[in-house]
PDB file of N, CA and C in Angstrom:
ATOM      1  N   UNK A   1      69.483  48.586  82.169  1.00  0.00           N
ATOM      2  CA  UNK A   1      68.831  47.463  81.506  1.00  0.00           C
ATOM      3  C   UNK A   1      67.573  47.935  80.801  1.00  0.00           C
ATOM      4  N   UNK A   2      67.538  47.585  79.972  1.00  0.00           N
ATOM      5  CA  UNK A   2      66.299  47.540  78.954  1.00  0.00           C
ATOM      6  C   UNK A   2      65.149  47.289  79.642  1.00  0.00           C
ATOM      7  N   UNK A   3      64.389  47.933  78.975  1.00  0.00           N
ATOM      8  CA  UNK A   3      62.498  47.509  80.297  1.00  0.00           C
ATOM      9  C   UNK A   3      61.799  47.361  78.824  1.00  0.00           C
ATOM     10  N   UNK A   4      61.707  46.151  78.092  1.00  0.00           N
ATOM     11  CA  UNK A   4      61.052  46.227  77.464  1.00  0.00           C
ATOM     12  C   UNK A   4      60.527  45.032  77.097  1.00  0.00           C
ATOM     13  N   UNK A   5      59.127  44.025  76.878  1.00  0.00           N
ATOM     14  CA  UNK A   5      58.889  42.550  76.709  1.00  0.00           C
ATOM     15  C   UNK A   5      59.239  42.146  75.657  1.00  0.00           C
ATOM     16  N   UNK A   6      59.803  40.316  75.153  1.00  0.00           N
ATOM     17  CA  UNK A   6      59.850  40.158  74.576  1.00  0.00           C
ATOM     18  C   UNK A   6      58.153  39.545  74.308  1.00  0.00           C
ATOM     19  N   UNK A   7      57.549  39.710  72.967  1.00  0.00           N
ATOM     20  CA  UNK A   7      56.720  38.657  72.479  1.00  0.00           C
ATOM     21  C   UNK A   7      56.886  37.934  72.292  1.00  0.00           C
ATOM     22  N   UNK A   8      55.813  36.934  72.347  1.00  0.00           N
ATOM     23  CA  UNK A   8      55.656  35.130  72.368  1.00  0.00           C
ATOM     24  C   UNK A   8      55.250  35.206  70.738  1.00  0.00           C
ATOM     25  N   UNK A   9      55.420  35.089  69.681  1.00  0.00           N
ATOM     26  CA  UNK A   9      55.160  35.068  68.380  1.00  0.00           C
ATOM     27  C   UNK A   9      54.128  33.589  68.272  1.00  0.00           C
ATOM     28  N   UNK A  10      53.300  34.053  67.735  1.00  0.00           N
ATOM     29  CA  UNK A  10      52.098  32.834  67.298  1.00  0.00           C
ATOM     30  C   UNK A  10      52.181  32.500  65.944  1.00  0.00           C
ATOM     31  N   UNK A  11      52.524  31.301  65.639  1.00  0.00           N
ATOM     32  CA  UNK A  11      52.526  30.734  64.095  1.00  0.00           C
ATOM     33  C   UNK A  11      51.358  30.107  64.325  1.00  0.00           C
ATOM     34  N   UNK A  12      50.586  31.253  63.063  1.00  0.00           N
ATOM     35  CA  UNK A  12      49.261  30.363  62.487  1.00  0.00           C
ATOM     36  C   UNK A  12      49.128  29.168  61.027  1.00  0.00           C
ATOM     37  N   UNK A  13      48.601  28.581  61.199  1.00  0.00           N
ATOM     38  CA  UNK A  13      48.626  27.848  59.933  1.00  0.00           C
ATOM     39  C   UNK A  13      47.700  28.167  58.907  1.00  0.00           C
ATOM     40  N   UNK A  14      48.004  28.463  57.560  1.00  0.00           N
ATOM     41  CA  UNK A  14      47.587  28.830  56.369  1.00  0.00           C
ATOM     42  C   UNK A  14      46.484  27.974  56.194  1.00  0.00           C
ATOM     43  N   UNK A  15      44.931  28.640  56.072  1.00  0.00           N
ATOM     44  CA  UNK A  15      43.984  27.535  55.344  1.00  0.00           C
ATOM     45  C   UNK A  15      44.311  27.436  54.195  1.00  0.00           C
ATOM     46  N   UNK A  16      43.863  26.630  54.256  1.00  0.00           N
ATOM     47  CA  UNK A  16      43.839  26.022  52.598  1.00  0.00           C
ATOM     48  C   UNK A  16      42.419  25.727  52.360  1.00  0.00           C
ATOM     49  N   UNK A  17      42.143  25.995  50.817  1.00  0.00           N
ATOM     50  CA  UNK A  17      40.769  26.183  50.417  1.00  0.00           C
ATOM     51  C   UNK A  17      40.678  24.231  49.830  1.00  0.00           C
ATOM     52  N   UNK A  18      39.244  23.882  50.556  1.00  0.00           N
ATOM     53  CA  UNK A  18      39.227  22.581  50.412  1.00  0.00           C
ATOM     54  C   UNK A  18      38.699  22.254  49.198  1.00  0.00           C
ATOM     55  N   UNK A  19      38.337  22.734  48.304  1.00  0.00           N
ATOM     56  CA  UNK A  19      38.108  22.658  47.050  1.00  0.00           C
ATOM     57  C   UNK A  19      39.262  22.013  45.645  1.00  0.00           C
ATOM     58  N   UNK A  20      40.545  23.455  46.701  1.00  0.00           N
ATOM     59  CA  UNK A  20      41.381  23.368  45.557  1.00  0.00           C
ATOM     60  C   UNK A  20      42.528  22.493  46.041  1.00  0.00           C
ATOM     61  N   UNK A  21      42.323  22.110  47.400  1.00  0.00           N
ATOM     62  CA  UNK A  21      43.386  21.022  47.503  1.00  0.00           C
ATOM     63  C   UNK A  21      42.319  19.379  47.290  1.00  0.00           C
ATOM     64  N   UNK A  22      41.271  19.287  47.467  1.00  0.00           N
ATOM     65  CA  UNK A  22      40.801  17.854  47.139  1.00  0.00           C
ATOM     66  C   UNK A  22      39.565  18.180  45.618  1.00  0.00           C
ATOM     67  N   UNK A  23      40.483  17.499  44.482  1.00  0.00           N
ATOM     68  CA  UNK A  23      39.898  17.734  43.499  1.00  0.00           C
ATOM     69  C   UNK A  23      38.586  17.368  43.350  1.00  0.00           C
ATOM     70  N   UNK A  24      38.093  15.875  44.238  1.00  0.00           N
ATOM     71  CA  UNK A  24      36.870  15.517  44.029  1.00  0.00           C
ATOM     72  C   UNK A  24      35.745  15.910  44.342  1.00  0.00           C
ATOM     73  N   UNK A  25      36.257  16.913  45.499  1.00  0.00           N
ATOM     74  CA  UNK A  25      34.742  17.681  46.234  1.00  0.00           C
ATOM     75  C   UNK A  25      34.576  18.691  45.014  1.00  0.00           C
ATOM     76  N   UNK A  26      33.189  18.754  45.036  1.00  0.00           N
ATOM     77  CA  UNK A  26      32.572  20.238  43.751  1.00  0.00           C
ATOM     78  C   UNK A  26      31.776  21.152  44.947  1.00  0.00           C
ATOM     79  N   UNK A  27      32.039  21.572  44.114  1.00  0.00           N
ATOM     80  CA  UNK A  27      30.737  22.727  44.811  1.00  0.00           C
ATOM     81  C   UNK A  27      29.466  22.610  44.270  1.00  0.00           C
ATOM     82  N   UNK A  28      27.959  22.062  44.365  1.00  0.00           N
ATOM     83  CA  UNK A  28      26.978  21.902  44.253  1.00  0.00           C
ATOM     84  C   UNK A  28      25.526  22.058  45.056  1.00  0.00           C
ATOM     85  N   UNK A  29      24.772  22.555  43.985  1.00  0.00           N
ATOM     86  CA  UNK A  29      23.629  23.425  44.934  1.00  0.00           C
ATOM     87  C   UNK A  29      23.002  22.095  45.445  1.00  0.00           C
ATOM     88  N   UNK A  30      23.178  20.859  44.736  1.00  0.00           N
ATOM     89  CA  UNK A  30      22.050  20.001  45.046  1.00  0.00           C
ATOM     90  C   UNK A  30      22.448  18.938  46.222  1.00  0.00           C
ATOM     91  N   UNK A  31      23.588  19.469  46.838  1.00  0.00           N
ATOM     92  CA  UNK A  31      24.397  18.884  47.748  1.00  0.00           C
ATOM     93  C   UNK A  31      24.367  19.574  49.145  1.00  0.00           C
ATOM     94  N   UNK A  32      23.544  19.915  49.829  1.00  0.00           N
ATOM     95  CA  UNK A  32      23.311  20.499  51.132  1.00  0.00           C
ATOM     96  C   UNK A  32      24.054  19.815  52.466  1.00  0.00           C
ATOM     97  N   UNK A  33      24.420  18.924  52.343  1.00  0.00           N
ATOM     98  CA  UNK A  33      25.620  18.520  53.586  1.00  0.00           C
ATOM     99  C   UNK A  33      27.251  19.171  53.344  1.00  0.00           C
ATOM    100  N   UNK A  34      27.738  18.889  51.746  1.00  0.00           N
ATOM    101  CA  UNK A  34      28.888  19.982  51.652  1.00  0.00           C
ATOM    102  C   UNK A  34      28.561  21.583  52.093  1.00  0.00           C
ATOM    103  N   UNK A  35      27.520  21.716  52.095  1.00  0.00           N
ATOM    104  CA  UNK A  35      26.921  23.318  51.365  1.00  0.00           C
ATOM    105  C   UNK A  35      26.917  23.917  53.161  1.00  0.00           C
ATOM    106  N   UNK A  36      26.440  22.798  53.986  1.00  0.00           N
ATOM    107  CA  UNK A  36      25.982  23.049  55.485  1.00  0.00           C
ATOM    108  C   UNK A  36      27.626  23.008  56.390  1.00  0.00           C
ATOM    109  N   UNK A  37      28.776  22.731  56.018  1.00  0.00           N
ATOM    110  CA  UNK A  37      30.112  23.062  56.428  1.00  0.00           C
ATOM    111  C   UNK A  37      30.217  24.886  56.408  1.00  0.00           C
ATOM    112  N   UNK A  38      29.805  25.253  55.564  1.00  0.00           N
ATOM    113  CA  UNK A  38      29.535  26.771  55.388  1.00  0.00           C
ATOM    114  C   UNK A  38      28.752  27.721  55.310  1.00  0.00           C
ATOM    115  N   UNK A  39      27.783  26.999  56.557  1.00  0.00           N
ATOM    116  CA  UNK A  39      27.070  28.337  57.009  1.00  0.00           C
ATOM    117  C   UNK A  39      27.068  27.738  58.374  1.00  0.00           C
ATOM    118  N   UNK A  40      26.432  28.766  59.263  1.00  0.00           N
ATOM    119  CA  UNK A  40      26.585  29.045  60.788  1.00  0.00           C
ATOM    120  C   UNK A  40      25.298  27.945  61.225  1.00  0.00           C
ATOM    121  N   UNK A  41      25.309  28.162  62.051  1.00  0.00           N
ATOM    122  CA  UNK A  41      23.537  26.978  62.979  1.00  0.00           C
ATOM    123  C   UNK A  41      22.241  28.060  62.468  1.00  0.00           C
ATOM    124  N   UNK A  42      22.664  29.476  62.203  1.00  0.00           N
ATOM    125  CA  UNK A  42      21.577  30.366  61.956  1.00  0.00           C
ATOM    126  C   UNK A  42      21.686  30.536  60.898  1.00  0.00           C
ATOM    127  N   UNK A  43      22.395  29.567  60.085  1.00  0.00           N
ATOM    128  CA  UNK A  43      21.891  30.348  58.440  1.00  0.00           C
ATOM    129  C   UNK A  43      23.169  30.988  57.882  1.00  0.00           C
ATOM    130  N   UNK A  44      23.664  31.323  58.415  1.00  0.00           N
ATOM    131  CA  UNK A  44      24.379  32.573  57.903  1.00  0.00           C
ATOM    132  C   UNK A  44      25.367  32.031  57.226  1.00  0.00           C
ATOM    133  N   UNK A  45      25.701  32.836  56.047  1.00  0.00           N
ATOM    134  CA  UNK A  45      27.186  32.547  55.266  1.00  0.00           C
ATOM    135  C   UNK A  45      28.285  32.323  55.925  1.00  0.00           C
ATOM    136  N   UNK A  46      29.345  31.161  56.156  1.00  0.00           N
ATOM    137  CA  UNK A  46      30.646  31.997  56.794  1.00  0.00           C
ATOM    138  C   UNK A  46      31.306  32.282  56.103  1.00  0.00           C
ATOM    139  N   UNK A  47      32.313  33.702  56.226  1.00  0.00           N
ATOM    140  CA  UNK A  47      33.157  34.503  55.390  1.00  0.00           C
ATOM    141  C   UNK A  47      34.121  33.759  55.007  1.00  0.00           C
ATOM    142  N   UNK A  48      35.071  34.120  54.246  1.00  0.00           N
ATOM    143  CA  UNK A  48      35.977  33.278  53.165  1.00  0.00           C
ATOM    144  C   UNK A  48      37.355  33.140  54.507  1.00  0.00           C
ATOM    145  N   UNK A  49      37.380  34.327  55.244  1.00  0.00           N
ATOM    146  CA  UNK A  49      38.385  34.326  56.003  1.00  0.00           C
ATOM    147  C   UNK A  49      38.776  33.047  57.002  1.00  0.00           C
ATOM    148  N   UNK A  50      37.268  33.395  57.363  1.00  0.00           N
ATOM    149  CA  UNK A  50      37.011  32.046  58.273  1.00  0.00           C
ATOM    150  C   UNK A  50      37.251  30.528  57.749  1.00  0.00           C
ATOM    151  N   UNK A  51      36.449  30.324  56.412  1.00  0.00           N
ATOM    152  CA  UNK A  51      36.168  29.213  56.303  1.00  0.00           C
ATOM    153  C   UNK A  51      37.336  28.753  55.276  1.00  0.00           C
ATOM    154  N   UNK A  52      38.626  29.567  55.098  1.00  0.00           N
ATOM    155  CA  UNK A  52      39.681  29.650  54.121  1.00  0.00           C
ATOM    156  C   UNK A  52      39.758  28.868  53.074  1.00  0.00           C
ATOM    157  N   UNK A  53      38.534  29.152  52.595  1.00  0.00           N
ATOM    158  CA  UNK A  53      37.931  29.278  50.734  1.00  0.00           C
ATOM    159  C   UNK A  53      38.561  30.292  50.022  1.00  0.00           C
ATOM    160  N   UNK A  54      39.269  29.851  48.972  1.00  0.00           N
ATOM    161  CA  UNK A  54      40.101  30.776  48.052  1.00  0.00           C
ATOM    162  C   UNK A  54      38.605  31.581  47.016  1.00  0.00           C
ATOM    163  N   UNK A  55      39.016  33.019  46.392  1.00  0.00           N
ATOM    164  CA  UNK A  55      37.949  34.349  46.490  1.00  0.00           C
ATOM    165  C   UNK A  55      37.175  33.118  45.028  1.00  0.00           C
ATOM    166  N   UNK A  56      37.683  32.544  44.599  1.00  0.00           N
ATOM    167  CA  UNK A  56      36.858  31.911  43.428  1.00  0.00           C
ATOM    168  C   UNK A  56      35.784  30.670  43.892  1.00  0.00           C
ATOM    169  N   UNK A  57      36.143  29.703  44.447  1.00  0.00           N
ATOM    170  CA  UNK A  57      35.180  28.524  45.519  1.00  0.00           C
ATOM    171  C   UNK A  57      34.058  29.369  46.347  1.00  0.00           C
ATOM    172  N   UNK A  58      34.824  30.757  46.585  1.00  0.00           N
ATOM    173  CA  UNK A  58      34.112  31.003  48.106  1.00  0.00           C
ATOM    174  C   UNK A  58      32.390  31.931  47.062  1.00  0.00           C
ATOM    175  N   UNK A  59      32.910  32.012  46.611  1.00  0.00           N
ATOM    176  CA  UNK A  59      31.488  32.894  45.453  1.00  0.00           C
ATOM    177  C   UNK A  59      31.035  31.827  44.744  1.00  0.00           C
ATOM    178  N   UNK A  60      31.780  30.319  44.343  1.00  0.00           N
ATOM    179  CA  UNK A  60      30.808  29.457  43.989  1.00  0.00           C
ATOM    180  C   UNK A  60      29.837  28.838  45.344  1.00  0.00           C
ATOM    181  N   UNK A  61      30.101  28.590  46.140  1.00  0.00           N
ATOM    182  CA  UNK A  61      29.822  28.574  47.210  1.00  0.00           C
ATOM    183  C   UNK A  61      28.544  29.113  47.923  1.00  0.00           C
ATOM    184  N   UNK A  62      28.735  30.700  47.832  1.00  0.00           N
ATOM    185  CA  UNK A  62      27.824  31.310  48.305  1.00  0.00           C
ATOM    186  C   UNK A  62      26.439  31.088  47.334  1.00  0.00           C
ATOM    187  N   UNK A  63      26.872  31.134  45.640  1.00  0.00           N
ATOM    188  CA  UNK A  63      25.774  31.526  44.749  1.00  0.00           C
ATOM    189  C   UNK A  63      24.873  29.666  44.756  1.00  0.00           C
ATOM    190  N   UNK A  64      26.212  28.606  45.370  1.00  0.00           N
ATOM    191  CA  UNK A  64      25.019  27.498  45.606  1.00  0.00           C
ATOM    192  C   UNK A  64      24.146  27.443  46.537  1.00  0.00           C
ATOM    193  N   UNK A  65      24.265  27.305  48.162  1.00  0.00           N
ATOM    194  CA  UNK A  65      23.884  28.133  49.026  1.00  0.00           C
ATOM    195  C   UNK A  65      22.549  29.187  48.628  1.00  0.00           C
ATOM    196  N   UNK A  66      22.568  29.672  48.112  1.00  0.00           N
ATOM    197  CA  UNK A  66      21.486  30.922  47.526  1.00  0.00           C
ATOM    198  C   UNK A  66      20.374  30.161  46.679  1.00  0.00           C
ATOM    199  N   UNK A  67      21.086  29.343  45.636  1.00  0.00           N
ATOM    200  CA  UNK A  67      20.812  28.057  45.185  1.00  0.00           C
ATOM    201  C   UNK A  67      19.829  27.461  45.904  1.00  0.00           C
ATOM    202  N   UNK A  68      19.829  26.589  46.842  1.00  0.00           N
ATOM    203  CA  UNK A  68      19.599  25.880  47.411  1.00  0.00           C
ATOM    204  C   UNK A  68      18.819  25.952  48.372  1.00  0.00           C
ATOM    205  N   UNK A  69      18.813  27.738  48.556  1.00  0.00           N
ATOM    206  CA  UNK A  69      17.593  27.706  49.687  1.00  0.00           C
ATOM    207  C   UNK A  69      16.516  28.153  48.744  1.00  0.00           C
ATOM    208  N   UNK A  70      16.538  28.712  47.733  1.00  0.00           N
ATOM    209  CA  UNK A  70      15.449  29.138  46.966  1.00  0.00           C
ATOM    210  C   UNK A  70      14.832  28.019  46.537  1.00  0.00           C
ATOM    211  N   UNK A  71      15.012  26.597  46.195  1.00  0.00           N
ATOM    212  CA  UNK A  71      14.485  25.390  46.612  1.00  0.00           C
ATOM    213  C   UNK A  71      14.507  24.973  47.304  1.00  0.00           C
ATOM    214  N   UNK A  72      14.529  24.916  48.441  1.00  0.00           N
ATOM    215  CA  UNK A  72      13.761  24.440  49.751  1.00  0.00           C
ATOM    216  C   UNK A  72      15.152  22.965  50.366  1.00  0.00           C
ATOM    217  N   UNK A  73      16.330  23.370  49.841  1.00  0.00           N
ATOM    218  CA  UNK A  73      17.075  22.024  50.119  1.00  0.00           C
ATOM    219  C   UNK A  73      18.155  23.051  51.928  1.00  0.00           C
ATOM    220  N   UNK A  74      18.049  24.035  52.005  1.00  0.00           N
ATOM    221  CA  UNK A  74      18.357  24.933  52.852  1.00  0.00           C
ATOM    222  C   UNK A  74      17.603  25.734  53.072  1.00  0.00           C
ATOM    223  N   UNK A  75      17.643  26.132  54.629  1.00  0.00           N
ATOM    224  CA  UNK A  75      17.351  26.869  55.485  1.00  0.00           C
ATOM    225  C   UNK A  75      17.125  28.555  55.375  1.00  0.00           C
ATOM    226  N   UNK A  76      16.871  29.469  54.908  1.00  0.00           N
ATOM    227  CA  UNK A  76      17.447  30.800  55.176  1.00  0.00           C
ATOM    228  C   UNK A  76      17.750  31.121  56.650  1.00  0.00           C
ATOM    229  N   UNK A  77      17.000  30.739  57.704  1.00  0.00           N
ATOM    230  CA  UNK A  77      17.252  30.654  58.794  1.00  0.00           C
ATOM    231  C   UNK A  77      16.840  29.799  59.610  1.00  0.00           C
ATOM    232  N   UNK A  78      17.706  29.894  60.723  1.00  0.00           N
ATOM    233  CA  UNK A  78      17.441  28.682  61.907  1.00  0.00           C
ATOM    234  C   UNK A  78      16.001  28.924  62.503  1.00  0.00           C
ATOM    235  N   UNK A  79      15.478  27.698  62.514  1.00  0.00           N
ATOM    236  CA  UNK A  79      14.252  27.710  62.782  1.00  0.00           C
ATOM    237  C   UNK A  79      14.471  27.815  64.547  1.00  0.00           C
ATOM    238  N   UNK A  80      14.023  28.764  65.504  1.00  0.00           N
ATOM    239  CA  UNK A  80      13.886  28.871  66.420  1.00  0.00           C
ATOM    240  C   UNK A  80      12.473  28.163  67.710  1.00  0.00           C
ATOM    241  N   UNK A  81      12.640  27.314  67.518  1.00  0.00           N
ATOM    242  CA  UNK A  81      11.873  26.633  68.699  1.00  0.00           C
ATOM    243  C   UNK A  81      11.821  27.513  69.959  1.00  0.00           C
ATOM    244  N   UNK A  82      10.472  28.108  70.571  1.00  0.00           N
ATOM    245  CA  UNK A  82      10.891  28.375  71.632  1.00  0.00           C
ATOM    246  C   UNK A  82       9.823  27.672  72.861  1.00  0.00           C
ATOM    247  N   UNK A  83      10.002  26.864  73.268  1.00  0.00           N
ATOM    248  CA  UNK A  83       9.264  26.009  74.557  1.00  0.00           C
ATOM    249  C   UNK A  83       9.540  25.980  75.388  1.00  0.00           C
TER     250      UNK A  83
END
């Protein structure tokens, strides 16, 4: 007899970039609640992988973001309280 496991195969589901499936959302610097879905509690960008933004949204995205903190409508980083 064979000594060998079968795998349990995991079907993942394909993101889809929310941009290009709901036409009405934009991408806009002056919009910091869309803009705050894509970054972390610290600021940080999340990657395209993660946040399955197709490579064109995900660079409008980032350059609003960049946008937006250079006027003061975002964070560069999480403000750390420590008490």
């Amino acid at each position: 007899m064979p000594s060998f496991k079968r795998r349990k195969r995991i079907f993942r589901r394909r993101k889809v970039c929310r941009f290009c499936a709901e036409s009405s959302l934009l991408v806009d610097y002056k919009n910091p609640r869309t803009l705050r879905l894509f970054t972390t509690e610290r600021g940080k960008i999340i990657p395209r992988r993660i946040s399955g933004n197709c490579a064109k949204h995900q660079r409008k995205v980032t350059t609003a973001i960049k946008r937006a903190r250079s006027i003061a409508l975002m964070p560069y980083a999480a403000s750390l309280s420590r008490t």
